[in-house]
N, C-alpha and C. Protein backbone atom coordinates (compact mmCIF):
# COMPACT_ATOMS: atom_id res chain seq x y z
N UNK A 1 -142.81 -190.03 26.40
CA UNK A 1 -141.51 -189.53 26.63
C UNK A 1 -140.55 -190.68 26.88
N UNK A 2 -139.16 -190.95 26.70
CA UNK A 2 -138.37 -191.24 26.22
C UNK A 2 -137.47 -191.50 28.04
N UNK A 3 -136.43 -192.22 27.97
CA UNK A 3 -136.27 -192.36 29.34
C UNK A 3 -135.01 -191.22 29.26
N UNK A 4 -134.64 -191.30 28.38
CA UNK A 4 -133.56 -190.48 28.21
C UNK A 4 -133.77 -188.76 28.36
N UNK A 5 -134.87 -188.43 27.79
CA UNK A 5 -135.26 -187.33 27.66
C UNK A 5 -136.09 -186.59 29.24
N UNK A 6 -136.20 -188.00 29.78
CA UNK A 6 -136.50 -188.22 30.95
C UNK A 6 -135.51 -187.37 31.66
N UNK A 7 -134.24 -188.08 31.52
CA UNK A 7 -132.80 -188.44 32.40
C UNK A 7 -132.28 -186.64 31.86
N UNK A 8 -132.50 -186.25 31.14
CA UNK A 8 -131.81 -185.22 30.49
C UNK A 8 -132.89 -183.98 31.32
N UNK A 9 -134.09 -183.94 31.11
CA UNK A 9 -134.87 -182.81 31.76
C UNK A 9 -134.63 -182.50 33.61
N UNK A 10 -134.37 -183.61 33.79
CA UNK A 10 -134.23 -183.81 35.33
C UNK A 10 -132.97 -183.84 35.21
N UNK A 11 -131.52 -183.62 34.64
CA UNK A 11 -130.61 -183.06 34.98
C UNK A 11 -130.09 -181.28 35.24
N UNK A 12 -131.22 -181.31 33.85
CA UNK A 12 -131.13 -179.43 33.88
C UNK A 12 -131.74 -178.65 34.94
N UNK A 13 -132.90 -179.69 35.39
CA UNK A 13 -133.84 -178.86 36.39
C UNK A 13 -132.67 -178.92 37.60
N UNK A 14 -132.02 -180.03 37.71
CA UNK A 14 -130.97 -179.96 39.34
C UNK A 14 -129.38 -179.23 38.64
N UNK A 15 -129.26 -178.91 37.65
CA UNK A 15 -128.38 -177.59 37.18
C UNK A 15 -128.86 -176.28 37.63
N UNK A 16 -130.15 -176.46 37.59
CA UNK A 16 -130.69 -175.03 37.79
C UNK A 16 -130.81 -174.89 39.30
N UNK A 17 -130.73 -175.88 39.76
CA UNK A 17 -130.85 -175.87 41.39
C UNK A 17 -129.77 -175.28 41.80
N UNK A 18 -128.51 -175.68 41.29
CA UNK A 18 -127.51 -175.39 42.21
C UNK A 18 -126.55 -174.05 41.80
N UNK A 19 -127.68 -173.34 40.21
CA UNK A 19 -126.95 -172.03 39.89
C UNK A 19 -128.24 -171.10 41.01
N UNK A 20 -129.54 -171.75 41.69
CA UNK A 20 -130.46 -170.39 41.80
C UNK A 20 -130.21 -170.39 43.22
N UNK A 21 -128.78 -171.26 43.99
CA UNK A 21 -128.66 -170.69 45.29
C UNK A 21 -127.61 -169.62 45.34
N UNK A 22 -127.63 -168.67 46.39
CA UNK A 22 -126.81 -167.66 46.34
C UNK A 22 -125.67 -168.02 47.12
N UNK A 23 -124.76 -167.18 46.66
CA UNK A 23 -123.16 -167.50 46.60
C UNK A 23 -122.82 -167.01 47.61
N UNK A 24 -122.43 -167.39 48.42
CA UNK A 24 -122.18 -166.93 49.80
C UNK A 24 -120.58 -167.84 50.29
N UNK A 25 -119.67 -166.71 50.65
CA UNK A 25 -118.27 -167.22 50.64
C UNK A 25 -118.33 -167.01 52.72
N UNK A 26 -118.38 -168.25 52.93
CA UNK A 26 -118.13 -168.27 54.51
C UNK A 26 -117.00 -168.18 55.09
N UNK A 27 -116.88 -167.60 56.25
CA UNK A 27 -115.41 -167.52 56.77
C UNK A 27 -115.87 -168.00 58.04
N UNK A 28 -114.67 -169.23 58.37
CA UNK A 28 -114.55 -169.98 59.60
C UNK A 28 -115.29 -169.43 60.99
N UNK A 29 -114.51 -168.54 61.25
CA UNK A 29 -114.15 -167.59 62.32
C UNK A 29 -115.96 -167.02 62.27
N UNK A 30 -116.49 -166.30 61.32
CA UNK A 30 -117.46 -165.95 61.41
C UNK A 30 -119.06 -167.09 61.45
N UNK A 31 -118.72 -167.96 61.21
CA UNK A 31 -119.70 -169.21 61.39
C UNK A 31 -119.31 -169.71 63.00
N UNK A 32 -118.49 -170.14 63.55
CA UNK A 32 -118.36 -170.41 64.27
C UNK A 32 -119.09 -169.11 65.58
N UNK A 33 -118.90 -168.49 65.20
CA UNK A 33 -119.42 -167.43 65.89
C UNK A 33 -120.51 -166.94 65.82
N UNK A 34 -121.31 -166.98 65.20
CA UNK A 34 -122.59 -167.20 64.52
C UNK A 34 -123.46 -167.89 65.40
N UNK A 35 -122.74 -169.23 65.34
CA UNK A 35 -123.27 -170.69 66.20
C UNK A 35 -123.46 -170.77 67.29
N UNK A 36 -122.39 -169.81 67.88
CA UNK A 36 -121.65 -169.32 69.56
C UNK A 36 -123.02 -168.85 70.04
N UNK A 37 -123.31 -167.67 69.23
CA UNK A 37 -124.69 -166.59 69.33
C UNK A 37 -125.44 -167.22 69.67
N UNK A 38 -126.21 -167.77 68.21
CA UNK A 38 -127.13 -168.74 68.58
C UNK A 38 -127.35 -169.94 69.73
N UNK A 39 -126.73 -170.42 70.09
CA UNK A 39 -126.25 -171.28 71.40
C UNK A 39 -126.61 -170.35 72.50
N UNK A 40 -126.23 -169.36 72.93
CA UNK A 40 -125.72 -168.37 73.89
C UNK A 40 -127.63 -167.98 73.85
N UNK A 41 -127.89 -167.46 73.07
CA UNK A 41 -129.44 -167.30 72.77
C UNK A 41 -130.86 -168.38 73.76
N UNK A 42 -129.99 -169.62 72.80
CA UNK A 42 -130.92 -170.30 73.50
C UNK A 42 -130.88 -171.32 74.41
N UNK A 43 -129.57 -170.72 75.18
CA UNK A 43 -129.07 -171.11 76.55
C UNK A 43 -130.11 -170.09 77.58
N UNK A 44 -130.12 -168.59 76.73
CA UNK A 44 -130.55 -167.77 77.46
C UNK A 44 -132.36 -167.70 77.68
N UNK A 45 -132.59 -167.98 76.71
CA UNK A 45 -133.91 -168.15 76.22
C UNK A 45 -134.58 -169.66 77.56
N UNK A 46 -133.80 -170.67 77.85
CA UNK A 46 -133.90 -171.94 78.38
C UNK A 46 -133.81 -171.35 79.69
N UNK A 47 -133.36 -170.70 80.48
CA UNK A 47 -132.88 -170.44 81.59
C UNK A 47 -134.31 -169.03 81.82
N UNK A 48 -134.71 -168.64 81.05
CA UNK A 48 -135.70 -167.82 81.28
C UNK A 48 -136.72 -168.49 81.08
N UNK A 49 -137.28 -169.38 80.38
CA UNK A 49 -138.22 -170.70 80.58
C UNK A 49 -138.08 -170.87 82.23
N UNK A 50 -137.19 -171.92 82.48
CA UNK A 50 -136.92 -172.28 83.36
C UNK A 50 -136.88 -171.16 84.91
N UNK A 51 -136.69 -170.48 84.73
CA UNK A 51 -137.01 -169.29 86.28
C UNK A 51 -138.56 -168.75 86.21
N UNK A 52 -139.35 -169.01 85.08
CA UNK A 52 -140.48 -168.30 84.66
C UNK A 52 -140.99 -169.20 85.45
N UNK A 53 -140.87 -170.61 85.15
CA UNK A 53 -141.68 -171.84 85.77
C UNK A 53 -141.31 -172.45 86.76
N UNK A 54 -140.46 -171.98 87.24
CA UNK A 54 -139.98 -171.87 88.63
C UNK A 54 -140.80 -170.96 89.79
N UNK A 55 -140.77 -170.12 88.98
CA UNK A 55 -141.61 -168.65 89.95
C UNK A 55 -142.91 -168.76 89.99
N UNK A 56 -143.41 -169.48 88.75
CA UNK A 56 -144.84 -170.02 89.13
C UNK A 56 -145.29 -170.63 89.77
N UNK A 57 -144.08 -172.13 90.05
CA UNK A 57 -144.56 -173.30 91.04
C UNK A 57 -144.11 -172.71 92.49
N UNK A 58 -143.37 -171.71 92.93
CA UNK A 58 -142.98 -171.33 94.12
C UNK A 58 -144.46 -170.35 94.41
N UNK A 59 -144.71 -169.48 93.61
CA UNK A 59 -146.03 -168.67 93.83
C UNK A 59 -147.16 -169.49 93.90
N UNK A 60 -147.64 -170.48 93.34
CA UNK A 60 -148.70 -171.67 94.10
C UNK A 60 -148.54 -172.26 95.02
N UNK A 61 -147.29 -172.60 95.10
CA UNK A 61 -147.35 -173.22 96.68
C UNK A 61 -147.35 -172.21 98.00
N UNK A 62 -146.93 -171.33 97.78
CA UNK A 62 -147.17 -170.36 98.43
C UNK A 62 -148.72 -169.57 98.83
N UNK A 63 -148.99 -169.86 97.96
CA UNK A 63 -150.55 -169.44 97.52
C UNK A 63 -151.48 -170.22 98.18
N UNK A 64 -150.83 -171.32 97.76
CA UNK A 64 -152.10 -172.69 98.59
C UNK A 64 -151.53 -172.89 100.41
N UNK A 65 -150.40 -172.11 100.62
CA UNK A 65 -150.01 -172.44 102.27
C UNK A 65 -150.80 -171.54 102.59
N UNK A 66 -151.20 -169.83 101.89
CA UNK A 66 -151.27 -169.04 102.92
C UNK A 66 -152.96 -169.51 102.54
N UNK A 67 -153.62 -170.22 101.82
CA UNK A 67 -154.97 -170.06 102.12
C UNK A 67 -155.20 -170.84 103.12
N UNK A 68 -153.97 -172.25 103.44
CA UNK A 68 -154.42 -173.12 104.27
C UNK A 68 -154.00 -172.92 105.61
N UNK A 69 -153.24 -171.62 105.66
CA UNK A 69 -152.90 -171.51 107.24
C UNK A 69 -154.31 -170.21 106.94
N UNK A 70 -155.09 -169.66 106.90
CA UNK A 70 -156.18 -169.05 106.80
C UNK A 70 -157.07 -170.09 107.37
N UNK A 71 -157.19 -170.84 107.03
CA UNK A 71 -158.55 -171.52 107.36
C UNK A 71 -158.00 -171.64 108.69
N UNK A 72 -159.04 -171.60 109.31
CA UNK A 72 -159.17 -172.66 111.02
C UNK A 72 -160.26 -173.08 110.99
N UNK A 73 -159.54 -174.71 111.10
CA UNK A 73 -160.72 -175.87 111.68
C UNK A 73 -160.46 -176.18 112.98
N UNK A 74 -159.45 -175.24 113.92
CA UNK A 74 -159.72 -175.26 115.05
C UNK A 74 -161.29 -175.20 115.64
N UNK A 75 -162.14 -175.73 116.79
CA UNK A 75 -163.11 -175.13 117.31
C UNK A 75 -162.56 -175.16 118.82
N UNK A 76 -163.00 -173.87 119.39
CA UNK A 76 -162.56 -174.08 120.54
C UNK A 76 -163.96 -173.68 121.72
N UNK A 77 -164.28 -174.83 122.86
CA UNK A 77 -165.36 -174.96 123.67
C UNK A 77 -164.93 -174.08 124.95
N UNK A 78 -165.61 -173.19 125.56
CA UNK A 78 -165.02 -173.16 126.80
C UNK A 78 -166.08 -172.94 127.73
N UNK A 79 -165.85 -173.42 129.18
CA UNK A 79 -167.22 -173.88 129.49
C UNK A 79 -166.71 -173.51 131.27
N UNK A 80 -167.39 -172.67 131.60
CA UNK A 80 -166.97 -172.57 133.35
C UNK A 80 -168.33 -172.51 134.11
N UNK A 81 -167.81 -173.02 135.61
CA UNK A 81 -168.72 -172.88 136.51
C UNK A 81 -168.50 -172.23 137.43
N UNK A 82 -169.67 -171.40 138.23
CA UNK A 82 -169.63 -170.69 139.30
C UNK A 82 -169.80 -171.86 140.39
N UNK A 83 -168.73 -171.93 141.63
CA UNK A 83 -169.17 -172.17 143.59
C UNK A 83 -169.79 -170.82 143.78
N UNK A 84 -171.06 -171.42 144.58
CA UNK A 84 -171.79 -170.44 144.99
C UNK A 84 -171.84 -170.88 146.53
N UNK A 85 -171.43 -170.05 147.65
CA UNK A 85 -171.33 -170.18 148.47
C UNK A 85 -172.28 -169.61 149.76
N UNK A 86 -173.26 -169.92 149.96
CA UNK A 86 -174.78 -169.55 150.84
C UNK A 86 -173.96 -168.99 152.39
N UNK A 87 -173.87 -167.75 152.49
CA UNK A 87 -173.85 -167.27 153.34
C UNK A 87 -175.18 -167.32 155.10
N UNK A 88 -175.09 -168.21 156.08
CA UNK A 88 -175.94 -168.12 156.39
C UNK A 88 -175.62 -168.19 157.92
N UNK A 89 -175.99 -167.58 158.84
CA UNK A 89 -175.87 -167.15 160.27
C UNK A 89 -176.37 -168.54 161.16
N UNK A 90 -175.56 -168.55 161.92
CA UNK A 90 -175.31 -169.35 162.78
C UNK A 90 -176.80 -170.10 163.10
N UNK A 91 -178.13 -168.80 163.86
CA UNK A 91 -179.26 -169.26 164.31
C UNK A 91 -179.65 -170.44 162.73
N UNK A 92 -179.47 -170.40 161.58
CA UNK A 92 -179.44 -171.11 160.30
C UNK A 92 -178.96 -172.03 160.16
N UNK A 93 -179.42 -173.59 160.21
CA UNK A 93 -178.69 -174.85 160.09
C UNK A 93 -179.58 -175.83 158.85
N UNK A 94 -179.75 -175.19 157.91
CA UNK A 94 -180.63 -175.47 156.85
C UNK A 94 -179.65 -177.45 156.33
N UNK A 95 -180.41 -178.26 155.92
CA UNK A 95 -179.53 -179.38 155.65
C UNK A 95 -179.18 -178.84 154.17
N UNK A 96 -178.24 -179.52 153.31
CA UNK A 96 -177.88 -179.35 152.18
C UNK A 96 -179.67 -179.58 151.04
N UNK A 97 -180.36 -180.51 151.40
CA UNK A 97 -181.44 -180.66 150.69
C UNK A 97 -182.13 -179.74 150.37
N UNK A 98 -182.62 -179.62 148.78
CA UNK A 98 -183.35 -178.02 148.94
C UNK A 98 -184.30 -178.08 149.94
N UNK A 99 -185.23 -179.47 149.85
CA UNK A 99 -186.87 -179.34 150.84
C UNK A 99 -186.60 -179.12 152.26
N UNK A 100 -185.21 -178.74 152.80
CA UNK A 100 -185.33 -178.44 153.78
C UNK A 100 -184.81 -176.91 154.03
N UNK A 101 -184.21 -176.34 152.86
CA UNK A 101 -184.25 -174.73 152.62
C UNK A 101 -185.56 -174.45 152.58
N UNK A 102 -186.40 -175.15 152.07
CA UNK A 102 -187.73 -174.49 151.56
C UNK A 102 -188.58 -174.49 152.89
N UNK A 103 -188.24 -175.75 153.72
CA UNK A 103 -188.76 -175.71 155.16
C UNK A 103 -188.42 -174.43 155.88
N UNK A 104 -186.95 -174.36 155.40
CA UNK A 104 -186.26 -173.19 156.41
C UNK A 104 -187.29 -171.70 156.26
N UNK A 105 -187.49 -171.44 154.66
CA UNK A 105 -187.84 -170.25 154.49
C UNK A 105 -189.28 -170.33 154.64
N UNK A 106 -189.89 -170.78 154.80
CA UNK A 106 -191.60 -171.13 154.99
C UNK A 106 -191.17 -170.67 156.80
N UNK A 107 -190.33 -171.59 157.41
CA UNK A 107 -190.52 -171.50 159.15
C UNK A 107 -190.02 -169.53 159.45
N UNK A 108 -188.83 -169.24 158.17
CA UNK A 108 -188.93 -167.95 158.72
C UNK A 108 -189.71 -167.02 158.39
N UNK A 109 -190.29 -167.30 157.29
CA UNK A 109 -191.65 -166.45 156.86
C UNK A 109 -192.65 -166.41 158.00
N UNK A 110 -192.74 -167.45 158.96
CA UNK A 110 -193.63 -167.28 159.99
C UNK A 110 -192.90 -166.33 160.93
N UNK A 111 -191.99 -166.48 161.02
CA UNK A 111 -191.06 -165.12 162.55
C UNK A 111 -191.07 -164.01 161.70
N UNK A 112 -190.97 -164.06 160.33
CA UNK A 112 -190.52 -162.36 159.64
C UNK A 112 -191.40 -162.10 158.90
N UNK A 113 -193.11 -162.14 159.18
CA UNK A 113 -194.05 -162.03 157.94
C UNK A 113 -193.98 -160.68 157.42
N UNK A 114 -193.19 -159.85 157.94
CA UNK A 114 -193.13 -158.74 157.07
C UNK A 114 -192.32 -158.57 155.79
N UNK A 115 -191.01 -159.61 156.05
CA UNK A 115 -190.10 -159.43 154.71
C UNK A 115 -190.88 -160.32 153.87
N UNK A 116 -191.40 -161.31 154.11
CA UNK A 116 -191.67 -162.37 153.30
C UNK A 116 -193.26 -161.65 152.33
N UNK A 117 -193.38 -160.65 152.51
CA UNK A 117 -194.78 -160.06 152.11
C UNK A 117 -194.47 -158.96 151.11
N UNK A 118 -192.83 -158.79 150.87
CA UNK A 118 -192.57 -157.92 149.89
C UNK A 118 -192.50 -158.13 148.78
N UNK A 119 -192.36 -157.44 147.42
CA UNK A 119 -193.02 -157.86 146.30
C UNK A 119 -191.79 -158.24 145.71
N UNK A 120 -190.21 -158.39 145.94
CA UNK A 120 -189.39 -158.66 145.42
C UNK A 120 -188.99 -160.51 146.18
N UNK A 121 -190.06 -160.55 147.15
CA UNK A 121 -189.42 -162.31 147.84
C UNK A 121 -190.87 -162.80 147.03
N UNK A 122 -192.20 -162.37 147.03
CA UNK A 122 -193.21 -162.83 146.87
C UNK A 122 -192.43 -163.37 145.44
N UNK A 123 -192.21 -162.14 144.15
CA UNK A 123 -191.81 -162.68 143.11
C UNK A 123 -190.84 -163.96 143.08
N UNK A 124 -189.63 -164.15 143.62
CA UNK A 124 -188.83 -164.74 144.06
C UNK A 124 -188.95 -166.28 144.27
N UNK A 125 -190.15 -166.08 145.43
CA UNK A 125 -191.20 -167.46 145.90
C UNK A 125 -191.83 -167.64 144.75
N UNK A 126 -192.55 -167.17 143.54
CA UNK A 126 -193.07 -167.93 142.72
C UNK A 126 -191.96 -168.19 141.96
N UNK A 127 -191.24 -167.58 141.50
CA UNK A 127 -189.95 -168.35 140.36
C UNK A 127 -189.36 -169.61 141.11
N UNK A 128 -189.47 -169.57 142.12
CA UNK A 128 -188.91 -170.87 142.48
C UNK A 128 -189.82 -172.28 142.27
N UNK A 129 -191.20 -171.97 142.81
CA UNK A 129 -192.04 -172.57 142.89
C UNK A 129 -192.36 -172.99 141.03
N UNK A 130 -192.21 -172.34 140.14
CA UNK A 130 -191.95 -172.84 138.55
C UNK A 130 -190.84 -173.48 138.53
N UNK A 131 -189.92 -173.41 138.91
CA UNK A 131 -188.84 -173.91 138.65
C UNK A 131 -188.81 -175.40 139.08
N UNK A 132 -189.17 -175.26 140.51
CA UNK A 132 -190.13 -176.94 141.34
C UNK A 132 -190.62 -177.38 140.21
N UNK A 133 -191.73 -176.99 139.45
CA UNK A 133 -192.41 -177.76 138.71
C UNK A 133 -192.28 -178.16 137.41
N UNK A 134 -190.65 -177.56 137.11
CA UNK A 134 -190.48 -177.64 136.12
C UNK A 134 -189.19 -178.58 136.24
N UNK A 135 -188.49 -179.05 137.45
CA UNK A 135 -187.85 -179.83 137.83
C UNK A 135 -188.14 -180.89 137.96
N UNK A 136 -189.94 -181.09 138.57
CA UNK A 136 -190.53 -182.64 138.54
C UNK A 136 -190.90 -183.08 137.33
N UNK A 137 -191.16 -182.02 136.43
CA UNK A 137 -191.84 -182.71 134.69
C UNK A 137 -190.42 -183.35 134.24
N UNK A 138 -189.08 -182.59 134.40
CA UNK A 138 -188.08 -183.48 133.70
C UNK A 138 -187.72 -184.72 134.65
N UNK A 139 -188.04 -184.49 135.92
CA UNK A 139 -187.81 -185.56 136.44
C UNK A 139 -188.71 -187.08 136.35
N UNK A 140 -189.74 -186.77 135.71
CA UNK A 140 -190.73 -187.73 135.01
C UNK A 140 -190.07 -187.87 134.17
N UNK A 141 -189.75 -187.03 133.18
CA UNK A 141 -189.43 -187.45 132.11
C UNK A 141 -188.20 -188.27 131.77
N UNK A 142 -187.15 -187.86 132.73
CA UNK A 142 -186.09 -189.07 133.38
C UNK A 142 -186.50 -190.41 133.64
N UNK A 143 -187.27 -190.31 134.18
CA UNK A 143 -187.87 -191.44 134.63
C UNK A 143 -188.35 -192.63 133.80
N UNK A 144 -188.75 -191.81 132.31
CA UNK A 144 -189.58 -192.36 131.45
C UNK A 144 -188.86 -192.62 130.41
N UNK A 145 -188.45 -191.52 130.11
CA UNK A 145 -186.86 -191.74 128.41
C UNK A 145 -185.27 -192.21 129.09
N UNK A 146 -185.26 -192.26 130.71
CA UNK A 146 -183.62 -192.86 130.70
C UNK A 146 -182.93 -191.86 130.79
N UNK A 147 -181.42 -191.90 131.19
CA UNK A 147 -180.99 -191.30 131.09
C UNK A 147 -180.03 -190.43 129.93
N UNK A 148 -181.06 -189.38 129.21
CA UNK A 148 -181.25 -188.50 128.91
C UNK A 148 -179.97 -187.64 128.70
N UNK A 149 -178.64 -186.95 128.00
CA UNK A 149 -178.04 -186.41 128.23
C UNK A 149 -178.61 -184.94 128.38
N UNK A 150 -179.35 -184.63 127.18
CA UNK A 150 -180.07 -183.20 127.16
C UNK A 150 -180.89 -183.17 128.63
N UNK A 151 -182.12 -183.77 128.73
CA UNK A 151 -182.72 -184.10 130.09
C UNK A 151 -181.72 -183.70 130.93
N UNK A 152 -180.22 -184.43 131.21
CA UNK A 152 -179.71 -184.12 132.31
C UNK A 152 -178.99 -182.79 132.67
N UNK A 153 -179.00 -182.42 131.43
CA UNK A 153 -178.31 -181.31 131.08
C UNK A 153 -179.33 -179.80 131.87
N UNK A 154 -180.79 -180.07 130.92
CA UNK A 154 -181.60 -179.03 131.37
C UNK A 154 -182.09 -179.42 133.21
N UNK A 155 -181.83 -180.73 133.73
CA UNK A 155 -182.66 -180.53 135.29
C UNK A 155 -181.21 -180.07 135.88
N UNK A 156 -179.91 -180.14 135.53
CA UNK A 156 -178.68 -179.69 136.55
C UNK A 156 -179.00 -177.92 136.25
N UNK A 157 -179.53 -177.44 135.03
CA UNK A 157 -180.02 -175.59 134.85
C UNK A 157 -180.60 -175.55 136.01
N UNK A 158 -181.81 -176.37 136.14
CA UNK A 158 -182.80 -175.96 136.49
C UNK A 158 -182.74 -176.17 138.22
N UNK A 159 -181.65 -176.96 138.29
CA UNK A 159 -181.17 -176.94 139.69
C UNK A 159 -180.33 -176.08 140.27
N UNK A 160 -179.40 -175.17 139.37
CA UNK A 160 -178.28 -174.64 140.13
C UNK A 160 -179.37 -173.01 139.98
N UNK A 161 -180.47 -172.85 138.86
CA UNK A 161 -181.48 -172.11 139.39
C UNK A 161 -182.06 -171.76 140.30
N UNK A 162 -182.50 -173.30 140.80
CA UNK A 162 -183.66 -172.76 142.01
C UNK A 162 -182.43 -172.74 143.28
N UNK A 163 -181.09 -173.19 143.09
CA UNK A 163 -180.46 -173.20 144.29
C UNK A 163 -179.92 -171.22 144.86
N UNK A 164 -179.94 -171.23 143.13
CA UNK A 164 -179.52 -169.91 143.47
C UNK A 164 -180.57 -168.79 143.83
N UNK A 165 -182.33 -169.14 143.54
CA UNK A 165 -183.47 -167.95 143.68
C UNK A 165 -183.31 -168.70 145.17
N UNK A 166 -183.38 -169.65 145.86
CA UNK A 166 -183.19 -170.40 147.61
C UNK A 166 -181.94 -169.18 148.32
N UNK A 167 -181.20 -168.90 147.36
CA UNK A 167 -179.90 -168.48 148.13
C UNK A 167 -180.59 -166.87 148.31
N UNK A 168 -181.55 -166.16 147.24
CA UNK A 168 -181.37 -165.10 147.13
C UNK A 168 -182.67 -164.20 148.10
N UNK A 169 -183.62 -165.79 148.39
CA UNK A 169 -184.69 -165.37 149.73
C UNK A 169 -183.89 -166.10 150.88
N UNK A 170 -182.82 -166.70 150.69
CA UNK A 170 -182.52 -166.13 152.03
C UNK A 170 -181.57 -165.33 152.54
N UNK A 171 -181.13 -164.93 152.27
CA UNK A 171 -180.42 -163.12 152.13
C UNK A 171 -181.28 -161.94 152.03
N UNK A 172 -182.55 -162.45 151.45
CA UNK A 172 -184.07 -161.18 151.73
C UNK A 172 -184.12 -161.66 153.18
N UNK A 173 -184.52 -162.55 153.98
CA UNK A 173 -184.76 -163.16 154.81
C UNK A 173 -183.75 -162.66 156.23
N UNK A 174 -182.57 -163.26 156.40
CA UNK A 174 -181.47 -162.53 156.82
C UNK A 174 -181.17 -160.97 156.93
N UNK A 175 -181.37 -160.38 155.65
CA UNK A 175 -181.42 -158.90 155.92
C UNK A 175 -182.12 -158.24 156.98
């Protein structure tokens, strides 16, 4: 082919281009307005994007406060002690030491062998008497591992125990 014939086929084909668009007579006023629309559209369209993904990031954060005010990693300890206060009559001058409560209630078991023979002091007298012996094994064992927080922990039980089964023969005792 020929350059010309070239130049000539490829003129008709872009003749034909510009008879196979349709004829369309525009008016100002109506293009412009057209454009307005379109604009107005996707002003509107942008602004509904925009509140969509707005409402999402406000609903997660929201979401993640209320799970984190949910949690508590608060822990809270609370820890009380009883004063126990030994009621004891004048003829009674026991020293603060238990071994001399234990003197006390042995000397009144001899003046009152009748209370001391009942089955609620007898019981009483042996819980204490475990408790003795279960006061000297940790107290070995103090002796041997140091001081112990657990150790110290279980002989102060095992003391405000026997202070309190001491308190409760002698109030059998007294009665």
């Amino acid at each position: 082919m020929n350059q010309n014939d070239l130049d000539k086929k490829l003129l008709e084909n872009i003749s034909d281009l510009d008879n196979s668009f349709p004829q369309v007579k525009w008016n100002q006023e109506d293009l412009w307005e057209m454009v307005e629309i379109k604009q107005r559209r996707s002003k509107q369209i942008y602004w509904i994007k925009f509140s969509l993904l707005a409402t999402i990031c406000i609903a997660a954060v929201g979401f993640f406060a209320y799970t984190q005010s949910t949690k508590s990693t608060e822990h809270v300890t609370i820890r009380y002690s009883e004063e126990v206060e030994i009621g004891i009559t004048n003829s009674f001058h026991p020293d603060e030491r238990s071994g001399n409560i234990r003197l006390l209630i042995e000397e009144q078991c001899l003046i009152k062998s009748a209370v001391c023979q009942t089955a609620e002091f007898r019981d009483l007298k042996v819980h204490l008497d475990e408790l003795n012996e279960q006061s000297e094994k940790i107290g070995k064992q103090l002796k041997f591992f140091g001081q112990d927080t657990h150790l110290l922990e279980a002989h102060s039980r095992i003391q405000r125990a026997m202070n309190q089964v001491e308190k409760e023969l002698l109030q059998i005792i007294k009665s």
